[in-house]
C-alpha atoms as a PDB file:
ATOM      1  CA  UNK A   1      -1.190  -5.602  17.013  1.00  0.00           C
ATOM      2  CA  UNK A   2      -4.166  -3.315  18.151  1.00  0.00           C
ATOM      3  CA  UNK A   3      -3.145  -0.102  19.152  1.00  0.00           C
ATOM      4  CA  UNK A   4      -6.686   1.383  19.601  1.00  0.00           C
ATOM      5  CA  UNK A   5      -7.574  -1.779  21.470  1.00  0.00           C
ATOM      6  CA  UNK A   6      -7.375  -0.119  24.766  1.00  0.00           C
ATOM      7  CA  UNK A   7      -9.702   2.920  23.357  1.00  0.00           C
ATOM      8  CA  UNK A   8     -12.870   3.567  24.251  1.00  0.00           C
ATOM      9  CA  UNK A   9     -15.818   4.781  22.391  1.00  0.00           C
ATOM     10  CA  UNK A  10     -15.611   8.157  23.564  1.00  0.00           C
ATOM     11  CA  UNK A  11     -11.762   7.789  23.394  1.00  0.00           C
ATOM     12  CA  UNK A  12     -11.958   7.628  19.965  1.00  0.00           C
ATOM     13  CA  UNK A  13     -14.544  10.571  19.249  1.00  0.00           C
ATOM     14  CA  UNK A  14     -12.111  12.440  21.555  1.00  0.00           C
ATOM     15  CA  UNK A  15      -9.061  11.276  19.419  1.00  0.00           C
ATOM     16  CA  UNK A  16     -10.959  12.873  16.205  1.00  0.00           C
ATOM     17  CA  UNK A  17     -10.964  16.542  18.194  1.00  0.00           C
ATOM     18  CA  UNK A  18      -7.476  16.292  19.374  1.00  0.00           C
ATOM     19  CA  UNK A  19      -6.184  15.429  16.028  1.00  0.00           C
ATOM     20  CA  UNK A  20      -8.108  18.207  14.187  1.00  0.00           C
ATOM     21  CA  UNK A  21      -6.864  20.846  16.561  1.00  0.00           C
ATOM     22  CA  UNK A  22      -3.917  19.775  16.665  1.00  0.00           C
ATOM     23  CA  UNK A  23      -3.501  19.785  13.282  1.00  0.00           C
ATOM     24  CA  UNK A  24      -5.159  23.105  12.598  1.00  0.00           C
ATOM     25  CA  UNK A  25      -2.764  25.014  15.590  1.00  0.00           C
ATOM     26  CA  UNK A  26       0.329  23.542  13.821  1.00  0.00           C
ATOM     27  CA  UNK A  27      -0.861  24.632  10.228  1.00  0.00           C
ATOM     28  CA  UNK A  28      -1.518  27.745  11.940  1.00  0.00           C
ATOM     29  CA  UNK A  29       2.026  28.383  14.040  1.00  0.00           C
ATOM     30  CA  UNK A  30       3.766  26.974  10.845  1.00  0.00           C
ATOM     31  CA  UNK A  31       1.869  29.809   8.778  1.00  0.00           C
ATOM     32  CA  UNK A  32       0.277  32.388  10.824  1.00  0.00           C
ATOM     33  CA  UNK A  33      -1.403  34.559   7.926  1.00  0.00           C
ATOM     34  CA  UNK A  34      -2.756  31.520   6.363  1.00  0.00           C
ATOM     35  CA  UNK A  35      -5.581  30.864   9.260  1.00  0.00           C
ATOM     36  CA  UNK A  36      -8.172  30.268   6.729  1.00  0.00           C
ATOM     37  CA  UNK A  37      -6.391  27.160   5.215  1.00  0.00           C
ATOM     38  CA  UNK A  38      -5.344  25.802   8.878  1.00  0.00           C
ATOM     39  CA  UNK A  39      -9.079  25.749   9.538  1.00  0.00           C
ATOM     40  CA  UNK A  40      -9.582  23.976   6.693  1.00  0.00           C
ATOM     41  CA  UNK A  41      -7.148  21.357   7.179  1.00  0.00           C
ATOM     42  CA  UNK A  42      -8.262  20.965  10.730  1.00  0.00           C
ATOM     43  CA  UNK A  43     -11.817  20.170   9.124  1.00  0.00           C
ATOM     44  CA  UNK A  44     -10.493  18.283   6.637  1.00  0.00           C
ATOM     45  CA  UNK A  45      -8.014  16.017   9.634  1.00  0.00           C
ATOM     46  CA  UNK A  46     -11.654  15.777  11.593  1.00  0.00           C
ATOM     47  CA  UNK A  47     -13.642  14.470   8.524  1.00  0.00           C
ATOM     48  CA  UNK A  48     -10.856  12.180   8.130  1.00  0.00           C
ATOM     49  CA  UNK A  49     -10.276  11.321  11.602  1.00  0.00           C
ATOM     50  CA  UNK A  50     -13.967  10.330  12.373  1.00  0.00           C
ATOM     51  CA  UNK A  51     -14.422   7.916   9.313  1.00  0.00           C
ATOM     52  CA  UNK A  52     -11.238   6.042  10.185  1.00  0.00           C
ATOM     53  CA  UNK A  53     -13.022   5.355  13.468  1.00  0.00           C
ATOM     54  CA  UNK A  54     -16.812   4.545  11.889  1.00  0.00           C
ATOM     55  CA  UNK A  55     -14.375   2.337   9.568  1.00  0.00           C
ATOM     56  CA  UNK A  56     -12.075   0.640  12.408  1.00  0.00           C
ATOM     57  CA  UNK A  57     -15.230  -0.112  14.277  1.00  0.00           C
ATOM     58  CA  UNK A  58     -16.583  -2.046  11.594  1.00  0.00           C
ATOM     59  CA  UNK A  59     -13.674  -4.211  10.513  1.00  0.00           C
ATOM     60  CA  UNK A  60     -13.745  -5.019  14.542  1.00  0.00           C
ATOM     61  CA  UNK A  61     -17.275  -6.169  15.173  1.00  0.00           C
ATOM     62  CA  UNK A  62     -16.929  -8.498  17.546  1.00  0.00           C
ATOM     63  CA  UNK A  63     -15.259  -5.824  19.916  1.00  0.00           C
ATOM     64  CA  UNK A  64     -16.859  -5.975  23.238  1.00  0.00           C
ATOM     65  CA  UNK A  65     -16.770  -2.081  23.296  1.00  0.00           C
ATOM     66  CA  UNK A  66     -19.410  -2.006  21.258  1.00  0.00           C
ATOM     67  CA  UNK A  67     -21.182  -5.525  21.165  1.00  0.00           C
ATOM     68  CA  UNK A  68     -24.014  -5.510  24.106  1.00  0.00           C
ATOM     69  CA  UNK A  69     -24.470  -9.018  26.113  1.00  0.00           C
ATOM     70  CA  UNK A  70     -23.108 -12.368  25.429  1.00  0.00           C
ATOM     71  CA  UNK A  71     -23.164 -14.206  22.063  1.00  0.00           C
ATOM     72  CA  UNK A  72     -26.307 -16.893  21.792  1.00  0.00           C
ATOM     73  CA  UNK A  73     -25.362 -20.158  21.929  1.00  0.00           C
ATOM     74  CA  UNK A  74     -26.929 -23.366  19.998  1.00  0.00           C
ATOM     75  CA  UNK A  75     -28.149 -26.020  22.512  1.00  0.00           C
ATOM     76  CA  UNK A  76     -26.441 -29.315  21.840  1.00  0.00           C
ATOM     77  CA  UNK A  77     -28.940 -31.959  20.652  1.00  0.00           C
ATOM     78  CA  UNK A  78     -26.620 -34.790  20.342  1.00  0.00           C
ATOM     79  CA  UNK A  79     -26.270 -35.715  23.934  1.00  0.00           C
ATOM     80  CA  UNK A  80     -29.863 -36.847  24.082  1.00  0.00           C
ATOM     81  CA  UNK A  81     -30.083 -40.240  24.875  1.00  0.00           C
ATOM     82  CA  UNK A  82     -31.156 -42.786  22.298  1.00  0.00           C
ATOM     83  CA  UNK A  83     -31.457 -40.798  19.052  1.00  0.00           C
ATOM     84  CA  UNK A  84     -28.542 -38.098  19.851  1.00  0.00           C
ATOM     85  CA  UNK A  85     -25.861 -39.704  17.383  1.00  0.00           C
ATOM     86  CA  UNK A  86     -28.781 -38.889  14.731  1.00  0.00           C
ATOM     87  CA  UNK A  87     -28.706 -35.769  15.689  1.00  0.00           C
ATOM     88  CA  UNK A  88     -25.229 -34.734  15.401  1.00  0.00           C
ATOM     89  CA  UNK A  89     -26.017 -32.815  11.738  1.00  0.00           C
ATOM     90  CA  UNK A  90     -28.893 -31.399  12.736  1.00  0.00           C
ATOM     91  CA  UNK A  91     -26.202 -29.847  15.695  1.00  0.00           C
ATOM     92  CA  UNK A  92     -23.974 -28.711  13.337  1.00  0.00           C
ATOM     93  CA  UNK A  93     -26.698 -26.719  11.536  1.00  0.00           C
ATOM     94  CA  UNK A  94     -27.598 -24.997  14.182  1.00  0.00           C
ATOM     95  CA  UNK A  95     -24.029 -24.210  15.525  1.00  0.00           C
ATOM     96  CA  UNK A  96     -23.519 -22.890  11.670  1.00  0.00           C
ATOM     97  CA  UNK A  97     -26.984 -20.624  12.414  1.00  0.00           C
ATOM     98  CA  UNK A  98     -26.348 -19.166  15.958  1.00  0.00           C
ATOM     99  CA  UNK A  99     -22.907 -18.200  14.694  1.00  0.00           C
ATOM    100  CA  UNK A 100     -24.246 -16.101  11.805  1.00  0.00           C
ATOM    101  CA  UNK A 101     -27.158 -14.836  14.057  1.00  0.00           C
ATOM    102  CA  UNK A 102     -24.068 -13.700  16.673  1.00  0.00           C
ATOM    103  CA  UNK A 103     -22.497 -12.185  13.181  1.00  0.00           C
ATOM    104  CA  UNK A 104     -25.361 -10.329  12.813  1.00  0.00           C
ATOM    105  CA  UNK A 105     -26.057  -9.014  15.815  1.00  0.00           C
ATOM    106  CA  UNK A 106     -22.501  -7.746  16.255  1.00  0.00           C
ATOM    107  CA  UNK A 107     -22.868  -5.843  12.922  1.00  0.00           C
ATOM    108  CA  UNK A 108     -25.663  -4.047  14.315  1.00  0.00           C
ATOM    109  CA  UNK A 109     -24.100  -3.551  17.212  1.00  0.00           C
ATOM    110  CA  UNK A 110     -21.276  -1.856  15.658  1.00  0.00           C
ATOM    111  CA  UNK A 111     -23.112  -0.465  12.858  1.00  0.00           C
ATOM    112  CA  UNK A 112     -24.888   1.807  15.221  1.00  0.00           C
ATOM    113  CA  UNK A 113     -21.689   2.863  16.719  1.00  0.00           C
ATOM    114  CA  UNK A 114     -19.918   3.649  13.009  1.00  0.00           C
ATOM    115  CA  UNK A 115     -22.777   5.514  12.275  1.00  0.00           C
ATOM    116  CA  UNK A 116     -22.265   7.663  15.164  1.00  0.00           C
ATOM    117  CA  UNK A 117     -18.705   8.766  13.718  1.00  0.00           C
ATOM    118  CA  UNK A 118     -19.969   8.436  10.302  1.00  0.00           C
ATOM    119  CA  UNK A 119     -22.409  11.361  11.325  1.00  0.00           C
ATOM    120  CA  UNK A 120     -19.487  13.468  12.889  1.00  0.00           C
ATOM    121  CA  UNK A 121     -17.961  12.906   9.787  1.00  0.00           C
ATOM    122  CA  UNK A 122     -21.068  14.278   7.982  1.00  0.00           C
ATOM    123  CA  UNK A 123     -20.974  17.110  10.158  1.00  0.00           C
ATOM    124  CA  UNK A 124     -17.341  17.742   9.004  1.00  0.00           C
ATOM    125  CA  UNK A 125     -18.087  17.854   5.251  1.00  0.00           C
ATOM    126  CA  UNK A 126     -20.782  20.112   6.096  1.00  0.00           C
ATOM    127  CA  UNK A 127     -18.548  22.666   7.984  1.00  0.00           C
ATOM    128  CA  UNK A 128     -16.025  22.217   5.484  1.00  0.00           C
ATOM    129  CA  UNK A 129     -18.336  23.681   3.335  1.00  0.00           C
ATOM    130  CA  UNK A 130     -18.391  27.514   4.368  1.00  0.00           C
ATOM    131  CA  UNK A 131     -14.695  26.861   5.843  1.00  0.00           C
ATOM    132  CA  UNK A 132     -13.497  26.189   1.986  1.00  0.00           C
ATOM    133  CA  UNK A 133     -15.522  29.075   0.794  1.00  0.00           C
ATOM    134  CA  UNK A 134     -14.263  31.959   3.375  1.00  0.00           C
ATOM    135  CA  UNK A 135     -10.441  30.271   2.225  1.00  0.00           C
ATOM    136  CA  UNK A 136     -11.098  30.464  -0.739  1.00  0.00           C
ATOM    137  CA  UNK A 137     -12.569  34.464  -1.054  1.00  0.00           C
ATOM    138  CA  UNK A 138      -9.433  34.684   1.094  1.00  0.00           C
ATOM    139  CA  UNK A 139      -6.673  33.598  -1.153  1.00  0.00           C
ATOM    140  CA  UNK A 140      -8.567  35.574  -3.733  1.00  0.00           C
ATOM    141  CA  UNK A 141      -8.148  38.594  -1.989  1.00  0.00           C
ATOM    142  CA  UNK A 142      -5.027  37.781  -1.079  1.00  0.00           C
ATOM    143  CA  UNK A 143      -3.950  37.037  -4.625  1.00  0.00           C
ATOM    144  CA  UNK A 144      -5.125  40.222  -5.584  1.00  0.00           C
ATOM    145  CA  UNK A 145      -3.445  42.339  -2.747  1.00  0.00           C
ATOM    146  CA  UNK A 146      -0.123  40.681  -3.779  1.00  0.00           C
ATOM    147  CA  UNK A 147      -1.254  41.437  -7.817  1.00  0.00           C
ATOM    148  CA  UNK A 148      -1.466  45.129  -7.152  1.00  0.00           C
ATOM    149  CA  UNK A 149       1.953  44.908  -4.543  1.00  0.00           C
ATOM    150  CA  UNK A 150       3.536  43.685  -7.565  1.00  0.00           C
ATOM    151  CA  UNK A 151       2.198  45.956 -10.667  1.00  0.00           C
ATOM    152  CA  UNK A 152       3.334  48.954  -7.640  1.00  0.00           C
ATOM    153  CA  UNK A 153       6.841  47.771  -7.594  1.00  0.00           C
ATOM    154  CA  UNK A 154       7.036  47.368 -11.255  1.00  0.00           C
ATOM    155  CA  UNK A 155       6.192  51.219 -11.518  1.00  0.00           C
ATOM    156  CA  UNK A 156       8.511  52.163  -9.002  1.00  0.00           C
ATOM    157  CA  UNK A 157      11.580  50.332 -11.022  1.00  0.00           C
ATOM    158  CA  UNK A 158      10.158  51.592 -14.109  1.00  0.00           C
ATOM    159  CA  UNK A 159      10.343  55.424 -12.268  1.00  0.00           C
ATOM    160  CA  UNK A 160      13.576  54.581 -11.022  1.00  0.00           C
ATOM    161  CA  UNK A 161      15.127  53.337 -14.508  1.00  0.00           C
ATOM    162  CA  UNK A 162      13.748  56.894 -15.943  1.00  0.00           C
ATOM    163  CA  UNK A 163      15.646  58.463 -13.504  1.00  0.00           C
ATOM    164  CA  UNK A 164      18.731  56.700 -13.617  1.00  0.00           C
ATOM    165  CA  UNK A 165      18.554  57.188 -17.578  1.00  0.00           C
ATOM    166  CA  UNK A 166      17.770  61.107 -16.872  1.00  0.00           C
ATOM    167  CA  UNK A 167      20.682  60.754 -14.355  1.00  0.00           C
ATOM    168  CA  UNK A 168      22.734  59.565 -16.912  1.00  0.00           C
ATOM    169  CA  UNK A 169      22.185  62.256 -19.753  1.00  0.00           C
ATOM    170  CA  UNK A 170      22.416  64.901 -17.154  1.00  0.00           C
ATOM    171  CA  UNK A 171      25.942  63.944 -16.573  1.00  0.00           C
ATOM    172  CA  UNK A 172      27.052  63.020 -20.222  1.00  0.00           C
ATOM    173  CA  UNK A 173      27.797  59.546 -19.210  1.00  0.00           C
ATOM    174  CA  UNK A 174      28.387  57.239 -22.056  1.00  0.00           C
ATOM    175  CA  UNK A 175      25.442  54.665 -23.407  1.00  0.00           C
END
């Protein structure tokens, strides 16, 4: 069963966006101060999302969505009178050839269309570029925010254990 069957070309360029954004706004509402990695994944979902399509259009090559006029045909030889039940192999042969011309042409055919979304997908990786740099100089800094949070509330406990042990000898309390 086809589910994409009913899709059209631009349908499924469309379906690349949708899934990317919608991807990247969920990443982003599940984790609002993590916008740098939402963007990535909704790069990542696009890059994804575009070669499935280059790749679906080639394992369906005979699609008419993508395959321009009607296949060639062979003519038949071996209803010519007198010498047509000679020719019946010499039929075949050329059945057998017009078939893998029609092949061909509707690998072109859909080659030129899976190159299309290979090319989005291109222009993915090459977003995802910059995308996975800015995340990553984000975390970083993030990392390092959190690094110096942390080393701050190890000084405060350390402050407050002094005083509690301070406390503690002021009042004669017992070790």
């Amino acid at each position: 069963m086809d589910v994409l069957a009913a899709i059209s070309i631009d349908g499924l360029r469309n379906i690349s966006w949708i899934l990317a954004l919608s991807v990247g706004l969920s990443l982003y509402l599940w984790h609002p101060r993590k916008l740098h990695w939402a963007a990535l994944g909704a790069v990542a979902v696009f890059i994804a999302a575009s070669l499935a399509s280059g790749i679906y259009v080639l394992a369906h090559r005979s699609d008419p969505r993508w395959s321009a006029g009607s296949p060639l045909s062979a003519p038949s030889l071996s209803g010519t009178p007198l010498v047509g039940e000679y020719l019946e192999p010499l039929d075949a042969l050329m059945h057998s050839v017009v078939g893998g011309v029609n092949d061909l042409r509707d690998f072109q055919q859909a080659m030129a269309v899976a190159l299309d979304f290979f090319t989005m997908a291109g222009w993915g990786c090459l977003a995802a570029v910059p995308v996975a740099l800015f995340a990553l100089a984000a975390s970083y800094l993030d990392q390092k925010r959190r690094k110096a949070e942390l080393t701050r509330y190890k000084s405060t406990v350390e402050d407050l254990q002094q005083q509690l042990t301070d406390l503690k000898r002021f009042v004669n309390y017992p070790e």
